[in-house]
Protein backbone atom coordinates (compact mmCIF):
# COMPACT_ATOMS: atom_id res chain seq x y z
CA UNK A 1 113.32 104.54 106.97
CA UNK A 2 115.27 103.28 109.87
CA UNK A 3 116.82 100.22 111.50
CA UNK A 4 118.39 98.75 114.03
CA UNK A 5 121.94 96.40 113.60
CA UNK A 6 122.53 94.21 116.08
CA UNK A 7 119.36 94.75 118.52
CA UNK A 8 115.66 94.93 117.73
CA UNK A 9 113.70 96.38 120.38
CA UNK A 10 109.94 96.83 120.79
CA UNK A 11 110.34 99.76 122.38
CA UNK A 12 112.99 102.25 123.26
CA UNK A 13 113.14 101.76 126.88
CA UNK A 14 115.04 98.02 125.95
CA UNK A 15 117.58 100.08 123.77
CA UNK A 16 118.43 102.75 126.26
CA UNK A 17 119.61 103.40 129.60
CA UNK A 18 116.96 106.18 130.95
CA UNK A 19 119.17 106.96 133.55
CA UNK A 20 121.93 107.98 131.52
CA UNK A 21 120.41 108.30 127.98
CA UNK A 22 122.88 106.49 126.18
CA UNK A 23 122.54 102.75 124.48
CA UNK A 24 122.57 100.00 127.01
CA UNK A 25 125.07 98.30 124.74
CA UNK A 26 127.56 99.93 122.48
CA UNK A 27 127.53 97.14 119.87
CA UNK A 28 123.62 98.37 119.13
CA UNK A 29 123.08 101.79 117.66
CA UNK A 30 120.19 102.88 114.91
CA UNK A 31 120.29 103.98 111.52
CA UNK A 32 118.03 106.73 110.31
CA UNK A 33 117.18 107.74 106.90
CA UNK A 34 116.10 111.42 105.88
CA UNK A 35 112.45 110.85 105.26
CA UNK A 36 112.77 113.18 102.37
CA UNK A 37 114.93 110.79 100.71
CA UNK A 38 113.58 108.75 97.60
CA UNK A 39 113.08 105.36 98.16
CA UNK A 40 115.94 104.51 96.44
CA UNK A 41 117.99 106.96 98.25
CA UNK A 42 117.35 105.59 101.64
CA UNK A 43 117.40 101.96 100.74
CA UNK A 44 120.84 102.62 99.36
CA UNK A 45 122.09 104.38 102.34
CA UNK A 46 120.83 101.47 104.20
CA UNK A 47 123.37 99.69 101.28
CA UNK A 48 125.68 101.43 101.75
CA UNK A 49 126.10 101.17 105.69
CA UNK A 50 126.62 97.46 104.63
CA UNK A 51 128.86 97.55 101.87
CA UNK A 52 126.56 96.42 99.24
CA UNK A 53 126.47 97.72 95.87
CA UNK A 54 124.24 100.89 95.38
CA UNK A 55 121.37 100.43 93.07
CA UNK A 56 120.80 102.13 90.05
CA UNK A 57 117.11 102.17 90.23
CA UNK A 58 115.31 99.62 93.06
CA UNK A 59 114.19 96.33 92.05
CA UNK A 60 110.87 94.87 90.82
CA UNK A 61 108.50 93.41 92.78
């Protein structure tokens, strides 16, 4: 699970500067989530990040 804040991109090449390999704006950066994480433990990482309450167990659908 990942996501952007701030800047959605449809490709990498809009995010970053190839010349110097760094994020063409500092207010844009990604967040990754261990893909061996649970569900639940990457959607409250994700939570977290935004000072949210963690959940307990995710919601129904």
């Amino acid at each position: 699970m990942s996501h952007l804040h701030f800047q959605y991109a449809s490709g990498p090449e809009h995010l970053f500067d190839p010349e110097t390999n760094t994020l063409r704006s500092p207010i844009w950066y990604a967040t990754m989530c261990d893909a061996a994480g649970t569900l639940l433990e990457q959607c409250n990482i994700v939570r977290a990040l935004h000072r949210l309450p963690l959940w307990a167990e995710l919601p129904e659908k």
